[in-house]
C-alpha atoms as a PDB file:
ATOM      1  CA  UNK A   1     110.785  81.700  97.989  1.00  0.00           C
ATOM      2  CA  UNK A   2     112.580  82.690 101.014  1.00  0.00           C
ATOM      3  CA  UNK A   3     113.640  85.964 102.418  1.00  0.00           C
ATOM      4  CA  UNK A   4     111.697  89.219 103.591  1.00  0.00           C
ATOM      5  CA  UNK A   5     108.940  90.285 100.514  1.00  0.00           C
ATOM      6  CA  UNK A   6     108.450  94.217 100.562  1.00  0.00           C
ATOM      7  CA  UNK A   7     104.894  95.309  99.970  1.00  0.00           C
ATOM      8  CA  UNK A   8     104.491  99.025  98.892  1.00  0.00           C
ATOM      9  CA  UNK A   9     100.933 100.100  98.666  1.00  0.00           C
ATOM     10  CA  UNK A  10     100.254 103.397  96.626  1.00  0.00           C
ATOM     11  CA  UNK A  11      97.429 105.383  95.418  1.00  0.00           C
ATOM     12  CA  UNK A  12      97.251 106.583  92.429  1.00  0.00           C
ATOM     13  CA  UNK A  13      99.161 109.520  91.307  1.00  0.00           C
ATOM     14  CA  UNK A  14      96.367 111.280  90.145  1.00  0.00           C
ATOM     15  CA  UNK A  15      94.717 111.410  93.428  1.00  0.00           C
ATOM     16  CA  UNK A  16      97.772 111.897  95.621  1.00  0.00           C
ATOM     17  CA  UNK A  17      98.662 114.514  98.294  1.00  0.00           C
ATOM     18  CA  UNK A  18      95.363 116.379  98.090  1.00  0.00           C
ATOM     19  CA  UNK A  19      96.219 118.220 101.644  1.00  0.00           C
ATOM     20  CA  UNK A  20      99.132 119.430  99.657  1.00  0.00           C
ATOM     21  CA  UNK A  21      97.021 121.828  97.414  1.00  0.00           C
ATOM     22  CA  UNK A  22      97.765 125.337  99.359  1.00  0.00           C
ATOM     23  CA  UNK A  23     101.541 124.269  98.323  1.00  0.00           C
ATOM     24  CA  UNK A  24     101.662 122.036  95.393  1.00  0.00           C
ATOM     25  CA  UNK A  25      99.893 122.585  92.319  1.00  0.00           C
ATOM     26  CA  UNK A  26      98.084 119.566  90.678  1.00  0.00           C
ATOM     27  CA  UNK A  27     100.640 118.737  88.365  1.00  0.00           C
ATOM     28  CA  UNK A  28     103.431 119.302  91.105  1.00  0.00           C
ATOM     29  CA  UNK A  29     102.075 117.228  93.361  1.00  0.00           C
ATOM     30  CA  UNK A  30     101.409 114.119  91.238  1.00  0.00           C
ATOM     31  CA  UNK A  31     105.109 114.589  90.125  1.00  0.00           C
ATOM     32  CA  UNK A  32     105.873 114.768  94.127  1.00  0.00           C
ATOM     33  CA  UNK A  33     104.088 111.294  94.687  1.00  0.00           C
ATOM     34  CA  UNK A  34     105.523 109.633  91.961  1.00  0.00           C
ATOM     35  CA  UNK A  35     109.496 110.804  92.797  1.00  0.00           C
ATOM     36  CA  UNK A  36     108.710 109.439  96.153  1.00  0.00           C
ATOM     37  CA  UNK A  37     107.655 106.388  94.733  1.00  0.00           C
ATOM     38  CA  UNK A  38     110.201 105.644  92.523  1.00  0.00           C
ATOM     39  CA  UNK A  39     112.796 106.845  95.434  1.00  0.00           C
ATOM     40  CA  UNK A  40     111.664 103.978  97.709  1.00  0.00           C
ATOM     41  CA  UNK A  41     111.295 101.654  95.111  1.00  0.00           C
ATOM     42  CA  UNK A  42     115.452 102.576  94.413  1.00  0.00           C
ATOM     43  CA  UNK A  43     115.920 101.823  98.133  1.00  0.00           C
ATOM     44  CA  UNK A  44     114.652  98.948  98.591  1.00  0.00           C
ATOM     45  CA  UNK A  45     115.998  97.555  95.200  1.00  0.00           C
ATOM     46  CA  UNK A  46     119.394  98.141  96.115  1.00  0.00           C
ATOM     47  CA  UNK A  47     118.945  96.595  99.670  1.00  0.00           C
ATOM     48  CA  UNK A  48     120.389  92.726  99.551  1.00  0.00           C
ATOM     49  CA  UNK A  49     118.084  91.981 102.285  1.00  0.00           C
ATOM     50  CA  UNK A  50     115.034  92.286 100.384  1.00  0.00           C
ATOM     51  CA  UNK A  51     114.077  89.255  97.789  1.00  0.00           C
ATOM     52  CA  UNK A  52     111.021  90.588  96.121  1.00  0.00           C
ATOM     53  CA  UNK A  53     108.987  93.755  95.969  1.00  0.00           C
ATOM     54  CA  UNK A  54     104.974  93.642  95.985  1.00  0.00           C
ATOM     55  CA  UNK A  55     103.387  96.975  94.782  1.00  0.00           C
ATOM     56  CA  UNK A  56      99.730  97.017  95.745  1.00  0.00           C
ATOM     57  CA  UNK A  57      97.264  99.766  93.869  1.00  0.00           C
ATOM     58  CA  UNK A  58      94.121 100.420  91.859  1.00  0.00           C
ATOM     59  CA  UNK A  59      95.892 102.447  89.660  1.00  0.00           C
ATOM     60  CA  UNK A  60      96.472 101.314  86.209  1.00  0.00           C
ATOM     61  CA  UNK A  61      99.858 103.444  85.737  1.00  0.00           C
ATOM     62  CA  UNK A  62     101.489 102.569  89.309  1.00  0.00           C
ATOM     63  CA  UNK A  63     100.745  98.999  88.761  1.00  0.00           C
ATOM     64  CA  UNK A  64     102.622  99.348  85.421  1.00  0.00           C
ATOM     65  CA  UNK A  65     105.864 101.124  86.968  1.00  0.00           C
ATOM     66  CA  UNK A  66     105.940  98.396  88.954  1.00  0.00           C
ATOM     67  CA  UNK A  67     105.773  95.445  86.543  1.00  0.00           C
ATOM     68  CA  UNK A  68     108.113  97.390  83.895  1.00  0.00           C
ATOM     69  CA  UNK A  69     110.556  97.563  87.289  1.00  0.00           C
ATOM     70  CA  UNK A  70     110.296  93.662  87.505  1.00  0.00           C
ATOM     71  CA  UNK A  71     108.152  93.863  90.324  1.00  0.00           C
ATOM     72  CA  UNK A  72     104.645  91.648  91.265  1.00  0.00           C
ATOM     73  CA  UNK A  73     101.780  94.374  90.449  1.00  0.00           C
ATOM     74  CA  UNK A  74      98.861  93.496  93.129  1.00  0.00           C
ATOM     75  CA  UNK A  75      95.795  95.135  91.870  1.00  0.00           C
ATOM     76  CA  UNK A  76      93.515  96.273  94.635  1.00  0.00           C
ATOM     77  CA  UNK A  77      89.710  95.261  94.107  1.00  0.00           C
ATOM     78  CA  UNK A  78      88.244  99.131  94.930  1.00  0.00           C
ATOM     79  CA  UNK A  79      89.027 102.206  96.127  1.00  0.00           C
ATOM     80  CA  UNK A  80      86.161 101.539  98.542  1.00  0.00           C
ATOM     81  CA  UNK A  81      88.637  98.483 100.472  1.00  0.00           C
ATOM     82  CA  UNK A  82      90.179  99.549 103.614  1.00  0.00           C
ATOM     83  CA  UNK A  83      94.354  99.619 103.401  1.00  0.00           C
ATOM     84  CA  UNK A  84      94.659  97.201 106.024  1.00  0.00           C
ATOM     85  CA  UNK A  85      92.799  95.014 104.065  1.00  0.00           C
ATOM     86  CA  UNK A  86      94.421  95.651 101.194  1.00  0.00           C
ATOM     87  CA  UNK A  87      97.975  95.042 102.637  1.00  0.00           C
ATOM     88  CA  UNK A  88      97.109  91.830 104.863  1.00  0.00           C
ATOM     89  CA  UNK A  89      95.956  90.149 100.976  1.00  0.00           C
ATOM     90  CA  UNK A  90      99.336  90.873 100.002  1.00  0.00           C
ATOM     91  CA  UNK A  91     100.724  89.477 103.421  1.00  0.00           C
ATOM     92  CA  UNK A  92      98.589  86.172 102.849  1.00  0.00           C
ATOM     93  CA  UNK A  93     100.377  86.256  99.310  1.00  0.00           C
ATOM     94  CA  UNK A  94     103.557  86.852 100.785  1.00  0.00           C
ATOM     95  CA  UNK A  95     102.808  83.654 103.014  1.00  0.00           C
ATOM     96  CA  UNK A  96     101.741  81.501 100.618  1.00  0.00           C
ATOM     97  CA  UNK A  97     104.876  81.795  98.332  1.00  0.00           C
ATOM     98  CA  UNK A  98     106.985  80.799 101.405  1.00  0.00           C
ATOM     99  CA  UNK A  99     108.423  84.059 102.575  1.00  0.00           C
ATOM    100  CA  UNK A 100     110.195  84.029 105.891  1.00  0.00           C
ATOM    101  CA  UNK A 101     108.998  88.241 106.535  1.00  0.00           C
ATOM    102  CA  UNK A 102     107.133  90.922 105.517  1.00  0.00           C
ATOM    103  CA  UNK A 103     108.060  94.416 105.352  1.00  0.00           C
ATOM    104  CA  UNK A 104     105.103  97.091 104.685  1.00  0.00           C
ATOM    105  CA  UNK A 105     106.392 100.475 103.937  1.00  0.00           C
ATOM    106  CA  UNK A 106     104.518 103.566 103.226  1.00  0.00           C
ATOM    107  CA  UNK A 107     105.773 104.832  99.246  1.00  0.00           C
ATOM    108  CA  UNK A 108     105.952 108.337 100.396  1.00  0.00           C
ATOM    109  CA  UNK A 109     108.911 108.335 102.188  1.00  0.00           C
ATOM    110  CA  UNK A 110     111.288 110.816 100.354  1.00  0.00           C
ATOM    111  CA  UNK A 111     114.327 110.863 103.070  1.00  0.00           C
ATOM    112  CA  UNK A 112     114.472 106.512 103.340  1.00  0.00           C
ATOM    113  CA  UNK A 113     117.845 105.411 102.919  1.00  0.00           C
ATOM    114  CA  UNK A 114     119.312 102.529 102.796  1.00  0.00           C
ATOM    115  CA  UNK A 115     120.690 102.377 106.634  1.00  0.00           C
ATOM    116  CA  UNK A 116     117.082 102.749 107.324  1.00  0.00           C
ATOM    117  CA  UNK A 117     116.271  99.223 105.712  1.00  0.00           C
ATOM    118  CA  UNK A 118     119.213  97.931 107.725  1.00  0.00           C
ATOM    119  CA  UNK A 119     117.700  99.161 111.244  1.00  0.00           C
ATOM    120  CA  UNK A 120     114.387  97.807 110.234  1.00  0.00           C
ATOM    121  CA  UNK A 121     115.879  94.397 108.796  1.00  0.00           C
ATOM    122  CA  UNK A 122     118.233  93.925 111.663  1.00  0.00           C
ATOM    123  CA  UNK A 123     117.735  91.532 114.530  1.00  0.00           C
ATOM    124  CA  UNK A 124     115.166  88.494 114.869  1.00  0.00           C
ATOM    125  CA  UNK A 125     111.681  90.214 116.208  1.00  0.00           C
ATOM    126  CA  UNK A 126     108.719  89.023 115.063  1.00  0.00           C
ATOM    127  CA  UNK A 127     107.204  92.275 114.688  1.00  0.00           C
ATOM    128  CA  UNK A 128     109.398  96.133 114.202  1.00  0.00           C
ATOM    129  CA  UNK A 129     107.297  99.264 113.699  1.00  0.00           C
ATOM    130  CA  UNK A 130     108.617 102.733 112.257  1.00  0.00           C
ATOM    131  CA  UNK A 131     105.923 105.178 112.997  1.00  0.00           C
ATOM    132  CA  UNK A 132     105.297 108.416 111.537  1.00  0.00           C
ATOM    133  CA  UNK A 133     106.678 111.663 113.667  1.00  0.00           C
ATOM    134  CA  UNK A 134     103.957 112.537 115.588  1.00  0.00           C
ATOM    135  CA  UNK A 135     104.039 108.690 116.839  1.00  0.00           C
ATOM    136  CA  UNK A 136     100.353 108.176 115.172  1.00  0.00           C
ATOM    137  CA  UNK A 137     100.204 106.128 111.885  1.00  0.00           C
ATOM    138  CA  UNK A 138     102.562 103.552 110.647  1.00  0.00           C
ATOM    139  CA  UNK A 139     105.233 103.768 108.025  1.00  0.00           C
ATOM    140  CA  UNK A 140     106.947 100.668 108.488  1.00  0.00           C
ATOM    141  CA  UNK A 141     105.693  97.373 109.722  1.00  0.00           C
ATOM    142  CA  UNK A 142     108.278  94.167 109.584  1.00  0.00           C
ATOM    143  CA  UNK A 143     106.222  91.051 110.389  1.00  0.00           C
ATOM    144  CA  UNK A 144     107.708  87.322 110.427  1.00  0.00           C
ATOM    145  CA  UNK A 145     106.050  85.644 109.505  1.00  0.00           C
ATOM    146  CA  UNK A 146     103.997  87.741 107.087  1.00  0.00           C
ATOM    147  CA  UNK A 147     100.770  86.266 108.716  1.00  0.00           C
ATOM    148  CA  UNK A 148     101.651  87.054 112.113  1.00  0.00           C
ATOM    149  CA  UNK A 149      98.594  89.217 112.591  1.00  0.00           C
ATOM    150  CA  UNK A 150      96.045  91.103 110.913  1.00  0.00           C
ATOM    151  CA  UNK A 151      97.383  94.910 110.068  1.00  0.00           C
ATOM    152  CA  UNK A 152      95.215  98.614 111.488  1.00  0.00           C
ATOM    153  CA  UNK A 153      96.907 100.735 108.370  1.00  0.00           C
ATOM    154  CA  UNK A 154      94.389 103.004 107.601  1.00  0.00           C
ATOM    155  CA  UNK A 155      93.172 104.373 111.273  1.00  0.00           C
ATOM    156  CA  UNK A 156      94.925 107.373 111.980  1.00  0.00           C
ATOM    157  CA  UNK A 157      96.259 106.010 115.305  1.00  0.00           C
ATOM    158  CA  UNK A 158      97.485 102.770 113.743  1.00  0.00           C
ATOM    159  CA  UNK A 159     101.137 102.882 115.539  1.00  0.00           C
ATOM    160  CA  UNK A 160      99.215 102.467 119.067  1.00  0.00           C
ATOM    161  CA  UNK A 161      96.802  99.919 117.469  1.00  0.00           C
ATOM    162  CA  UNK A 162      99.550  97.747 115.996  1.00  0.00           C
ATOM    163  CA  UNK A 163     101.232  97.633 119.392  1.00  0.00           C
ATOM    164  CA  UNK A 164      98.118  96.763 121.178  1.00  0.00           C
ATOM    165  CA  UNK A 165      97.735  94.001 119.222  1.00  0.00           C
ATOM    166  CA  UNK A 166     100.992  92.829 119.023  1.00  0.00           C
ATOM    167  CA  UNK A 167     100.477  92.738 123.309  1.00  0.00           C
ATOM    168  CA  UNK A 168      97.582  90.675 122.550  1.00  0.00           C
ATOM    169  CA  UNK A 169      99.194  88.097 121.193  1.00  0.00           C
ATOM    170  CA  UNK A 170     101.887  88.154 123.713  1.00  0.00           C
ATOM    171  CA  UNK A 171     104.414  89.523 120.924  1.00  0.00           C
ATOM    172  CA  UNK A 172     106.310  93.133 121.878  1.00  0.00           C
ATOM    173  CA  UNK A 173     107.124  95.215 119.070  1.00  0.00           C
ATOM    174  CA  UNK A 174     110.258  96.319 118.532  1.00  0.00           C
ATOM    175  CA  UNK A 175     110.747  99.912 117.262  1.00  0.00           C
ATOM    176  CA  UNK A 176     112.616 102.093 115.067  1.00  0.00           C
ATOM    177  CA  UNK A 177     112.762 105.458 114.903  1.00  0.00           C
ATOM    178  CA  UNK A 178     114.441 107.639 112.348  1.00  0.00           C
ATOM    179  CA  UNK A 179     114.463 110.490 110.438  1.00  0.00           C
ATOM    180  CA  UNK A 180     113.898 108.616 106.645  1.00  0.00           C
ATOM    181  CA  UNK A 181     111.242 106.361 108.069  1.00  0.00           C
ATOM    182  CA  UNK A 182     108.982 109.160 110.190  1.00  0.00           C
ATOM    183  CA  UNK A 183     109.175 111.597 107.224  1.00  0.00           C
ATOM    184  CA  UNK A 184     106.037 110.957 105.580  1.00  0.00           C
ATOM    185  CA  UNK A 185     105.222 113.529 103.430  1.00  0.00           C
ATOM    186  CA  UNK A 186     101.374 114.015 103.780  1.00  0.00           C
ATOM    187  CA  UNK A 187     100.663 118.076 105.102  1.00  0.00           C
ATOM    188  CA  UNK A 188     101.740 121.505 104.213  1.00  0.00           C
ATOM    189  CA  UNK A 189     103.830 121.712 107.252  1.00  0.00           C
ATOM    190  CA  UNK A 190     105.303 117.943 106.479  1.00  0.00           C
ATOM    191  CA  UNK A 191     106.757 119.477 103.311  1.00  0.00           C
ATOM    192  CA  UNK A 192     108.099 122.763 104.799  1.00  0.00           C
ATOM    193  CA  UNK A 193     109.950 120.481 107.447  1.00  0.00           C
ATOM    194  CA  UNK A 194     111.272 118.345 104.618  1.00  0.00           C
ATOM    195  CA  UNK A 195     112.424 121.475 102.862  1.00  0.00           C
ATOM    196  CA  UNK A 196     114.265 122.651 106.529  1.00  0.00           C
ATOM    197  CA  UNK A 197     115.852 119.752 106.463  1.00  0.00           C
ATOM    198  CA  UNK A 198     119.650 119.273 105.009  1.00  0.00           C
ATOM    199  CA  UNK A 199     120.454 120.085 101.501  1.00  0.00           C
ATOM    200  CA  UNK A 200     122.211 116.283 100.432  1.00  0.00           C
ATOM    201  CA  UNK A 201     119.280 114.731 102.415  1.00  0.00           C
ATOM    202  CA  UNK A 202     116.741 116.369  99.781  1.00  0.00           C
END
């Protein structure tokens, strides 16, 4: 297989968007996580630049979205394994079946749109980062090849980390910065700001 593999992990509905709470209610926000889901599973199924679509998870009912979607369903050993563990298994995956890139995206990106894919797909780099908007975590990591180098998702200042290591191995990251890609929706002021933000965009 050729091309650039997307790998989505998500946690389980259930358990999503717990620093929502003094907004959401329960059943709201598990209806939240799952449109934003599906929404960037639309994106990048539409996108001709990407071949396949890995969804990574413990959960039972996101893994099965995913294969009824006709995607690969990567079931994570535990809860208790580290995300940057998680996604650099599917990376090794991605690897293995002969994929020329990887693109890791966060699945809680309600604003993505499809230029976004092109900004992140565009131009030869071995490694593109989209961080979040305070310039902390990572929502978007483009590797090629997909075992260019271990991942830091999970530490809160993973953006800086992936960069660092990227410098390490004599590699500069190119990065992309829009709206769609830093809106992670994760706080209560995350989803007042996505609320501010235009009407068509919602």
């Amino acid at each position: 297989m050729t091309g650039c593999v997307a790998v989505v992990p998500v946690k389980g509905f259930a358990r999503a968007k717990s620093r929502l709470a003094s907004v959401l209610p329960e059943t709201e926000r598990q209806a939240f996580a799952r449109a934003c889901f599906e929404h960037v599973l639309r994106t990048l199924e539409a996108h001709a630049g990407v071949a396949s679509i890995m969804v990574v998870s413990s959960d039972a009912e996101v893994l099965a979205t995913a294969r009824a979607r006709g995607h690969l369903p990567l079931k994570d050993p535990s809860d208790a394994v580290r995300l940057n563990e998680v996604v650099d298994t599917a990376l090794a995956l991605a690897e293995d079946q002969g994929a020329d890139a990887a693109l890791v995206l966060m699945s809680d990106l309600p604003l993505l749109t499809p230029g976004d894919l092109d900004e992140l797909l565009s131009g030869d780099a071995a490694l593109t980062l989209g961080p979040d908007r305070a310039n902390a975590g990572t929502n978007a990591l483009l590797v090629r090849p997909p075992d260019l180098m271990p991942t830091c998702f999970g530490h809160p200042q993973s953006f800086a980390l992936h960069r660092a290591r990227a410098a390490a191995l004599g590699c500069e990251a190119r990065i992309v910065v829009t709206p769609g890609i830093a809106g992670d929706v994760d706080t209560a002021e995350d989803y007042a700001q996505l609320w501010r933000g235009p009407s068509e965009a919602r």
